[in-house]
N, C-alpha and C. Protein backbone atom coordinates (compact mmCIF):
# COMPACT_ATOMS: atom_id res chain seq x y z
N UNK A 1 86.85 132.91 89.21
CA UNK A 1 88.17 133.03 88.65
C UNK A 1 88.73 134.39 89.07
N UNK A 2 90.09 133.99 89.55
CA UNK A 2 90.38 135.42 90.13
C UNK A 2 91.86 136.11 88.70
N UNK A 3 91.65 137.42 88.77
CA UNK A 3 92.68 138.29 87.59
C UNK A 3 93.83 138.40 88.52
N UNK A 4 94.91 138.63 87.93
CA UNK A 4 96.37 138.86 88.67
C UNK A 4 96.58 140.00 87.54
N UNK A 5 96.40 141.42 87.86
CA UNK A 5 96.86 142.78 87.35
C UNK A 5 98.18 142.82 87.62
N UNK A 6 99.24 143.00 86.78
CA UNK A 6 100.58 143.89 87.11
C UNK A 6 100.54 145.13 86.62
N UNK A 7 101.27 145.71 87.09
CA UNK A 7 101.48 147.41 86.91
C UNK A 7 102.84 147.22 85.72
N UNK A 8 102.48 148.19 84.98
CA UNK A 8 103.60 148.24 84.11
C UNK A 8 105.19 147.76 84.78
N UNK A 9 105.50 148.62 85.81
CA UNK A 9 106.60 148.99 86.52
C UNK A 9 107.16 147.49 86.72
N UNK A 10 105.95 146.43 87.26
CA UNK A 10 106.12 145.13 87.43
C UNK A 10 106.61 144.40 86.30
N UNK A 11 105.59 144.43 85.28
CA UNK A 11 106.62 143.83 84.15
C UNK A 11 107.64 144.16 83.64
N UNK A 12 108.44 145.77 83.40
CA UNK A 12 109.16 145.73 82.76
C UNK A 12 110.32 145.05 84.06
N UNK A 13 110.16 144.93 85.35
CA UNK A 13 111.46 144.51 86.28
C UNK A 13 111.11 143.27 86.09
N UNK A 14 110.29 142.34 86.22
CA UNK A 14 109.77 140.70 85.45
C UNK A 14 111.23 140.59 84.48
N UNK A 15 110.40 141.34 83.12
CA UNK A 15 111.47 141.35 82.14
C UNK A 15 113.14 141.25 82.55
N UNK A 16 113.31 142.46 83.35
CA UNK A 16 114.83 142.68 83.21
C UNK A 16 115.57 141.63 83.98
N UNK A 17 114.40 141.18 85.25
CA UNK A 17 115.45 140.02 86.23
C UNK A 17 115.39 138.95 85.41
N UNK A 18 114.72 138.70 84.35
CA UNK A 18 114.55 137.70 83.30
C UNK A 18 116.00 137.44 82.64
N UNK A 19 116.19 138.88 82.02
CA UNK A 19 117.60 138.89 80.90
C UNK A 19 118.71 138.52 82.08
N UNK A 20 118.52 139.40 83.28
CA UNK A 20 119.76 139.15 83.90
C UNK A 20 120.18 137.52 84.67
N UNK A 21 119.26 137.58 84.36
CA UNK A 21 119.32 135.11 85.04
C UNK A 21 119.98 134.78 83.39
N UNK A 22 119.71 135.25 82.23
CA UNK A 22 120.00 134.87 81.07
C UNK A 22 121.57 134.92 80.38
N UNK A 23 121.55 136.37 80.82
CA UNK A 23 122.71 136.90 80.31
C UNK A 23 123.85 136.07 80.64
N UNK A 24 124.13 135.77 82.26
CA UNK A 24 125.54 135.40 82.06
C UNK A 24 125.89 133.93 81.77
N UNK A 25 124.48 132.92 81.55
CA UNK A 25 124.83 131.84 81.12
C UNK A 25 125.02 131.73 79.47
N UNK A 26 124.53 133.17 78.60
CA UNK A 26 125.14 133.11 77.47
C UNK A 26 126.56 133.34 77.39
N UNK A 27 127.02 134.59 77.93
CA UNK A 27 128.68 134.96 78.35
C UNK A 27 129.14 133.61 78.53
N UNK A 28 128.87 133.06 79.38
CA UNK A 28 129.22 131.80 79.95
C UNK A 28 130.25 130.81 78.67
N UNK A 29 129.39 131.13 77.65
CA UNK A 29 129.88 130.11 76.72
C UNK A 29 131.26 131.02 76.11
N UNK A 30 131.26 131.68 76.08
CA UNK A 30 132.92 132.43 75.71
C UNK A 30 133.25 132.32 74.16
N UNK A 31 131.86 132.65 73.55
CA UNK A 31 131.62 132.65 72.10
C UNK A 31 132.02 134.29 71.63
N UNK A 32 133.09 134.83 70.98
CA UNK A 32 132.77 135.54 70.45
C UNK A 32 131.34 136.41 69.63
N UNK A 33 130.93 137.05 69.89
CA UNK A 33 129.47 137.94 68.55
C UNK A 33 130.05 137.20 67.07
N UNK A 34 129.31 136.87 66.82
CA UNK A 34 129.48 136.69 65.23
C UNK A 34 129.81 138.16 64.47
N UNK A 35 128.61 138.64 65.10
CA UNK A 35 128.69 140.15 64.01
C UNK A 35 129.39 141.23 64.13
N UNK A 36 130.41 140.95 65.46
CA UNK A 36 131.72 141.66 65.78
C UNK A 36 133.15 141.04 65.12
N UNK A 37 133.27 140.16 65.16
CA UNK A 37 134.28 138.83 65.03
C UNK A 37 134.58 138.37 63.44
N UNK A 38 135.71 138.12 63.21
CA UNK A 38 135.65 137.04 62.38
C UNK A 38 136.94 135.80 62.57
N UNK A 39 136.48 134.88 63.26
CA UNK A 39 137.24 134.03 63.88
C UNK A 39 138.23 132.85 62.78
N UNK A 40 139.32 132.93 62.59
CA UNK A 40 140.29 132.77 61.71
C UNK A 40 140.48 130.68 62.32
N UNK A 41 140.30 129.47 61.21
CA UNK A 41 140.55 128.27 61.44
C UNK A 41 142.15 128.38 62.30
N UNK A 42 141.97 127.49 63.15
CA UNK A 42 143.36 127.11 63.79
C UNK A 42 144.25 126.58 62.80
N UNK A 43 143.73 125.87 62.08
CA UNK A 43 144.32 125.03 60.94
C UNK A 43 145.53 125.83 59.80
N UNK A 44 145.24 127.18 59.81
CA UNK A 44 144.93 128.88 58.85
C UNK A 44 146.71 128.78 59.63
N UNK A 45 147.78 129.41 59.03
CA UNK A 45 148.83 129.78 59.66
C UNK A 45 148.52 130.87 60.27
N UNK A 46 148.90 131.63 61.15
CA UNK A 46 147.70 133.25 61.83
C UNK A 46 148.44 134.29 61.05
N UNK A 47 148.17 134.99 60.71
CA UNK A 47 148.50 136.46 60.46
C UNK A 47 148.93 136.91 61.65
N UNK A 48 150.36 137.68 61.48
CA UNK A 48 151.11 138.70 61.83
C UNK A 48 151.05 139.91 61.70
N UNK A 49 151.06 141.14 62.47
CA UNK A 49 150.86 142.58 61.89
C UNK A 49 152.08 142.97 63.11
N UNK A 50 152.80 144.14 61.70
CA UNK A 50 153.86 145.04 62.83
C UNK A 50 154.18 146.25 61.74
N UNK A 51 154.43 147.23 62.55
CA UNK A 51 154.18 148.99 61.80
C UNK A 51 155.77 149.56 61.81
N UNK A 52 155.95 150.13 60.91
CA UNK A 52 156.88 151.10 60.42
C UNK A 52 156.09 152.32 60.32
N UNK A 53 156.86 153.32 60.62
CA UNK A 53 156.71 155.09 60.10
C UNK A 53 157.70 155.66 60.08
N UNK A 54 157.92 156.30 58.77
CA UNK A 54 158.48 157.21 58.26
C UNK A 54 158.16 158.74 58.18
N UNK A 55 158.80 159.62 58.32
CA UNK A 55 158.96 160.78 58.07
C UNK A 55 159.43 161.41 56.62
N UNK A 56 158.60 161.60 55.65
CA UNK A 56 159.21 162.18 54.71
C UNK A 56 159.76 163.22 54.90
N UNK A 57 160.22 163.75 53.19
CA UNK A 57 160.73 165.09 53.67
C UNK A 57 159.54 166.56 53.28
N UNK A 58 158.66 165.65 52.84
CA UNK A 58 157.25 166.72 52.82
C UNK A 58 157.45 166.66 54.34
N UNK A 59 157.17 166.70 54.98
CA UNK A 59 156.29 166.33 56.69
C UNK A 59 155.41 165.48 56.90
N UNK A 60 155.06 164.86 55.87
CA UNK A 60 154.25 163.70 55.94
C UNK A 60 154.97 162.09 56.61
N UNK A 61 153.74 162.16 57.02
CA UNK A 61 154.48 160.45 58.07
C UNK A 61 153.90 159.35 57.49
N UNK A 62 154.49 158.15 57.21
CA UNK A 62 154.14 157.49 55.75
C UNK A 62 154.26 156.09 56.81
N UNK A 63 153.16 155.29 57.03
CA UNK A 63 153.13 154.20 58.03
C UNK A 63 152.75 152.80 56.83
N UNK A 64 154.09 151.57 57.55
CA UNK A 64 153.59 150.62 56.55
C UNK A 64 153.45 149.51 57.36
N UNK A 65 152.10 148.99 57.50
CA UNK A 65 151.47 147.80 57.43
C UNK A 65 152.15 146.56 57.00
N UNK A 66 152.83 146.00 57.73
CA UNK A 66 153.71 144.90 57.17
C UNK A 66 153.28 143.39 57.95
N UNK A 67 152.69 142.40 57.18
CA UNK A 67 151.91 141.43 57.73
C UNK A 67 152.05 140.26 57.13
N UNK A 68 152.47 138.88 57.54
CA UNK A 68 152.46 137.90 57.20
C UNK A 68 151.20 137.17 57.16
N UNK A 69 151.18 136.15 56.32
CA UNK A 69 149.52 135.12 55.66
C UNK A 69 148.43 136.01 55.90
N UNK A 70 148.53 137.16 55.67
CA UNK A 70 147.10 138.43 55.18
C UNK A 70 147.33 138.93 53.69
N UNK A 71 145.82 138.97 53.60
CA UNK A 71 146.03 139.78 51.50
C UNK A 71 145.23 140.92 51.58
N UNK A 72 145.71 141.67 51.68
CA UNK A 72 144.76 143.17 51.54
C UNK A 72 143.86 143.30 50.42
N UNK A 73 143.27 143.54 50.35
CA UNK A 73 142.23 143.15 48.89
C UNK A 73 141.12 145.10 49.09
N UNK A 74 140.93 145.29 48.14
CA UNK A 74 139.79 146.67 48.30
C UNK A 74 138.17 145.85 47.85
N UNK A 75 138.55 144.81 47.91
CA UNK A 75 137.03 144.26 47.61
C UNK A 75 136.23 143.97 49.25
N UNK A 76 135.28 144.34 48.91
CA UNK A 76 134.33 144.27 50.59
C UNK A 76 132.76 143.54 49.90
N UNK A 77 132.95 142.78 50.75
CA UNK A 77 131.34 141.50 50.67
C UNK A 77 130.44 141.50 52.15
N UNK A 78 129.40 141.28 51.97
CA UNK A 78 127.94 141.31 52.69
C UNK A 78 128.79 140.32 54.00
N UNK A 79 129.34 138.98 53.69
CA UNK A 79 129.66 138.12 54.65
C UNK A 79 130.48 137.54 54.11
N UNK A 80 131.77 137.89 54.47
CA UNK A 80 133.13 137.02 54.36
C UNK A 80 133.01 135.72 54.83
N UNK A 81 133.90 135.12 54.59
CA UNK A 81 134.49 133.44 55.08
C UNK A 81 135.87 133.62 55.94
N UNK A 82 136.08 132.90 56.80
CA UNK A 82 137.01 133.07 57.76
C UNK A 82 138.29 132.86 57.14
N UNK A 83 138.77 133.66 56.39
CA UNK A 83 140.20 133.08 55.57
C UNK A 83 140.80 135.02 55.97
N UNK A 84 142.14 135.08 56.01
CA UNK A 84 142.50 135.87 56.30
C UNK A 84 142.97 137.29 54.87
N UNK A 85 141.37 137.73 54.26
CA UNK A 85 141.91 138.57 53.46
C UNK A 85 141.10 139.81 53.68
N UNK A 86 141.60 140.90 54.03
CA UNK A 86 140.28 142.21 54.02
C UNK A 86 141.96 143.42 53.63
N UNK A 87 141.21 144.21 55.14
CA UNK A 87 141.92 145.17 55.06
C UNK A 87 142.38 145.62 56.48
N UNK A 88 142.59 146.81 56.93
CA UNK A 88 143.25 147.13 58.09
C UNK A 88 142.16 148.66 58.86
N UNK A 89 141.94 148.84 59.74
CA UNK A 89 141.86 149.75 60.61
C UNK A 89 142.42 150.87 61.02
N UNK A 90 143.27 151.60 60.52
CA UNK A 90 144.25 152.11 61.55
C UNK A 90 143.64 153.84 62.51
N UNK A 91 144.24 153.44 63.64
CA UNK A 91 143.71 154.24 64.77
C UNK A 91 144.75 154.99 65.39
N UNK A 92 144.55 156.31 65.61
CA UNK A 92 145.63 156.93 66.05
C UNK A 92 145.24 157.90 67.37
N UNK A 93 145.68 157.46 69.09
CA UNK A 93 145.41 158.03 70.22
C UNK A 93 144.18 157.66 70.34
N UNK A 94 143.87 156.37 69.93
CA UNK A 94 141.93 155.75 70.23
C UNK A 94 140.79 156.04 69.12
N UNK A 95 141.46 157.10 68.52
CA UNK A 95 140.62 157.37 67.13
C UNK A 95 140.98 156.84 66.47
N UNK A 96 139.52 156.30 65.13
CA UNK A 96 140.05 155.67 63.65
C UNK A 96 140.38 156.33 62.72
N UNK A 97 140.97 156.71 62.03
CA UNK A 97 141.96 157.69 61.11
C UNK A 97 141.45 157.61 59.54
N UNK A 98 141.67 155.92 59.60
CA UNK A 98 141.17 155.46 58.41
C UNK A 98 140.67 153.66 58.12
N UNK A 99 140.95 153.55 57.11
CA UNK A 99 140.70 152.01 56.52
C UNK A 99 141.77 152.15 55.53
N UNK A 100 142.55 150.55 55.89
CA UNK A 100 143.55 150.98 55.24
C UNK A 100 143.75 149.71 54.24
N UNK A 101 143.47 149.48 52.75
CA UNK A 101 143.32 148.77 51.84
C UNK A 101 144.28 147.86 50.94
N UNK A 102 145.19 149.27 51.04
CA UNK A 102 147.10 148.68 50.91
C UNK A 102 147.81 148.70 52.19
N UNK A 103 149.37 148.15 52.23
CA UNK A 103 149.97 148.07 53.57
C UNK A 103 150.30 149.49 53.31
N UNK A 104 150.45 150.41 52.62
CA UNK A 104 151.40 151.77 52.91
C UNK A 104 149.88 152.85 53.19
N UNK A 105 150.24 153.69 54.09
CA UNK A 105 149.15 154.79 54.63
C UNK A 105 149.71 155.75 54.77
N UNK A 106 149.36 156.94 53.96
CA UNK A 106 150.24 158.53 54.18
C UNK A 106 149.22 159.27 55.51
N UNK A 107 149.99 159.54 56.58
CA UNK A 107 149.79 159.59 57.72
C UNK A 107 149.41 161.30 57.64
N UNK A 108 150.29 161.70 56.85
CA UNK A 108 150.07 163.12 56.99
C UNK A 108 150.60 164.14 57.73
N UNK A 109 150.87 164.74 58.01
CA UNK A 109 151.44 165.91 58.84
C UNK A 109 150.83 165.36 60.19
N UNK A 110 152.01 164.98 61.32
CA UNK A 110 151.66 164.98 62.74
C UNK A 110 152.43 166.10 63.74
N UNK A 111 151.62 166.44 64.41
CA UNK A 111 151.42 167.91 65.25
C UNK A 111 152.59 167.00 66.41
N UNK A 112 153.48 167.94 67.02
CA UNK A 112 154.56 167.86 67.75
C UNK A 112 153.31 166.54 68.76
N UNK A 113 154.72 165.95 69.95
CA UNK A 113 153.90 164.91 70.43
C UNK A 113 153.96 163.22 70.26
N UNK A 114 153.14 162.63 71.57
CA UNK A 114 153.39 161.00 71.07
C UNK A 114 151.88 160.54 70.15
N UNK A 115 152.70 159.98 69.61
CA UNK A 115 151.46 159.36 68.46
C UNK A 115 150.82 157.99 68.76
N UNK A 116 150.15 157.10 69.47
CA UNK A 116 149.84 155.80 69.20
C UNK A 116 149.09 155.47 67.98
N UNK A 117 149.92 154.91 67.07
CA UNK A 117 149.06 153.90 66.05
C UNK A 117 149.32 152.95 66.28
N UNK A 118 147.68 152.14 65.86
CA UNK A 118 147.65 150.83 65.58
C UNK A 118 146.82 150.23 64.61
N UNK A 119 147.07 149.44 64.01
CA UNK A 119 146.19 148.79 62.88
C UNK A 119 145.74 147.33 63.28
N UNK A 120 144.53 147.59 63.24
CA UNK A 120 143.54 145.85 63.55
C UNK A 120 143.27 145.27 61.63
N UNK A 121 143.51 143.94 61.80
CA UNK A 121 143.00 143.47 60.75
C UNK A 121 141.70 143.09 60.71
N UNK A 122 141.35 143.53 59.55
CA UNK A 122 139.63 143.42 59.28
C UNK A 122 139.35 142.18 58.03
N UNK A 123 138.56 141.40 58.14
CA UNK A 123 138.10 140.75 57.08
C UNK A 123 137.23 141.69 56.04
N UNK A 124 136.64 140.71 55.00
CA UNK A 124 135.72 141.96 54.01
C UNK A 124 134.99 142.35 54.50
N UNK A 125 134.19 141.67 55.28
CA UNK A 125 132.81 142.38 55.57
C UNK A 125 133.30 143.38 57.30
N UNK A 126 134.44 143.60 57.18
CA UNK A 126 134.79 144.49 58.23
C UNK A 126 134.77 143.81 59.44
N UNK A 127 134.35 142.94 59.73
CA UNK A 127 134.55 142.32 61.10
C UNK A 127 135.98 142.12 61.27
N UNK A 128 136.53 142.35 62.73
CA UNK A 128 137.96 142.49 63.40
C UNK A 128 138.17 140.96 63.46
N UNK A 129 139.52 140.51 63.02
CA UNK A 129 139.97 139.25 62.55
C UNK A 129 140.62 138.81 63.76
N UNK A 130 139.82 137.66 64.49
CA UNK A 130 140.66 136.89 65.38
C UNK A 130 141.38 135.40 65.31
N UNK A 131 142.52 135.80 65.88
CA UNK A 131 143.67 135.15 66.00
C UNK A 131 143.82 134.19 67.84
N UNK A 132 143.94 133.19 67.49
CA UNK A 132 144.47 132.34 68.77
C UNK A 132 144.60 133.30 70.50
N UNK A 133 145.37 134.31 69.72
CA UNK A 133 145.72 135.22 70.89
C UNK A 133 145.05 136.08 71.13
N UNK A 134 144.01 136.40 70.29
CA UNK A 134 143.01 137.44 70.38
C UNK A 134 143.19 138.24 69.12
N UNK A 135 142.70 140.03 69.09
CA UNK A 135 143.40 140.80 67.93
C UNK A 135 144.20 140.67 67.37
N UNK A 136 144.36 140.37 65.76
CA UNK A 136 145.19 140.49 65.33
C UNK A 136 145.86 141.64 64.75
N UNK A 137 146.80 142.49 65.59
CA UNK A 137 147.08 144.21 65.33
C UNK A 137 148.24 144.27 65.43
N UNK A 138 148.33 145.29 65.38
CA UNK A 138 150.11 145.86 65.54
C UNK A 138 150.00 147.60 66.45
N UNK A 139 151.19 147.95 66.82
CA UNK A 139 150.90 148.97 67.24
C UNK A 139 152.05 149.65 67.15
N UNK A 140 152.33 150.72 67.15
CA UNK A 140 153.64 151.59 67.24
C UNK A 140 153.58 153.42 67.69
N UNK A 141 154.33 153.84 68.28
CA UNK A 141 154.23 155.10 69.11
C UNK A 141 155.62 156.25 68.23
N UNK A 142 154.93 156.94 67.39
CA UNK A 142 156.01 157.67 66.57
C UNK A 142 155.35 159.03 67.75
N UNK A 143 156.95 159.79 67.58
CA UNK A 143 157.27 160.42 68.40
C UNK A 143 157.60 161.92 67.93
N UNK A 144 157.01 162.72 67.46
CA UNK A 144 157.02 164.06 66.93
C UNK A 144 158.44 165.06 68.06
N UNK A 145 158.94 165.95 67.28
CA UNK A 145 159.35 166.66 68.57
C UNK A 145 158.73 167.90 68.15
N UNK A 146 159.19 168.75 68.86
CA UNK A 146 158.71 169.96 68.52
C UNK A 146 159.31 170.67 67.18
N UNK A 147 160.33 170.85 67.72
CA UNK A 147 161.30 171.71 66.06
C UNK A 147 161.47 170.44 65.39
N UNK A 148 161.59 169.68 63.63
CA UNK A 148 162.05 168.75 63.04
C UNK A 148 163.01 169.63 62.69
């Protein structure tokens, strides 16, 4: 009886040409992650998201979350059900800023400059809520000047 030794080096590339024959017939299927996702019934009217900001007269910039068939709720669970109630994301220049529980968010003093916000809707358990079209978000670009 003859032994067939591999060298480490051998198996772990075994392994990897393994995943990579694997990988793209999982992609393949064009399944969202579960544990990224929370995929909203077609049946569901979709949620809408679109942003307002205001400028008080503190200097504070006061952004409102305005969204059709979504319920903002401050309650958060282990594993939601695909119905459209959580909360919001909001991100400002690629950063997350906050979590946003009600539609109104005091933005706070913004430094001269363009601002991108946007707010993704989140179910409870925080997974990003998809819609037919993909994200369901909003986005808006408030515009600081230098002197107010």
């Amino acid at each position: 009886m003859r032994r067939i030794i591999a060298s480490p080096l051998t198996l772990i590339a075994a392994l990897l040409s393994g995943l990579a024959v694997a990988a793209p017939a999982y992609n393949a299927v064009q399944v969202a992650p579960r544990s990224v996702f929370l995929i909203l019934p077609r049946a569901q009217p979709e949620p809408t998201v679109s942003l307002r900001a205001v400028r008080r007269a503190s200097g504070n910039w006061v952004l409102w979350i305005d969204t059709t068939d979504f319920q903002f709720t401050t309650i958060c669970v282990a594993e939601a059900g695909a119905v459209p109630v959580g909360h919001a994301h909001v991100i400002r220049n690629g950063i997350k800023i906050t979590s946003a529980y009600h539609p109104v968010v005091d933005l706070g003093p913004l430094p001269p400059g363009e601002h991108r916000i946007s707010a993704t809707l989140r179910g409870q358990d925080h997974r990003a809520l998809l819609g037919q079209g993909g994200l369901l978000q909003g986005e808006i670009t408030i515009r600081v000047p230098r002197r107010l």
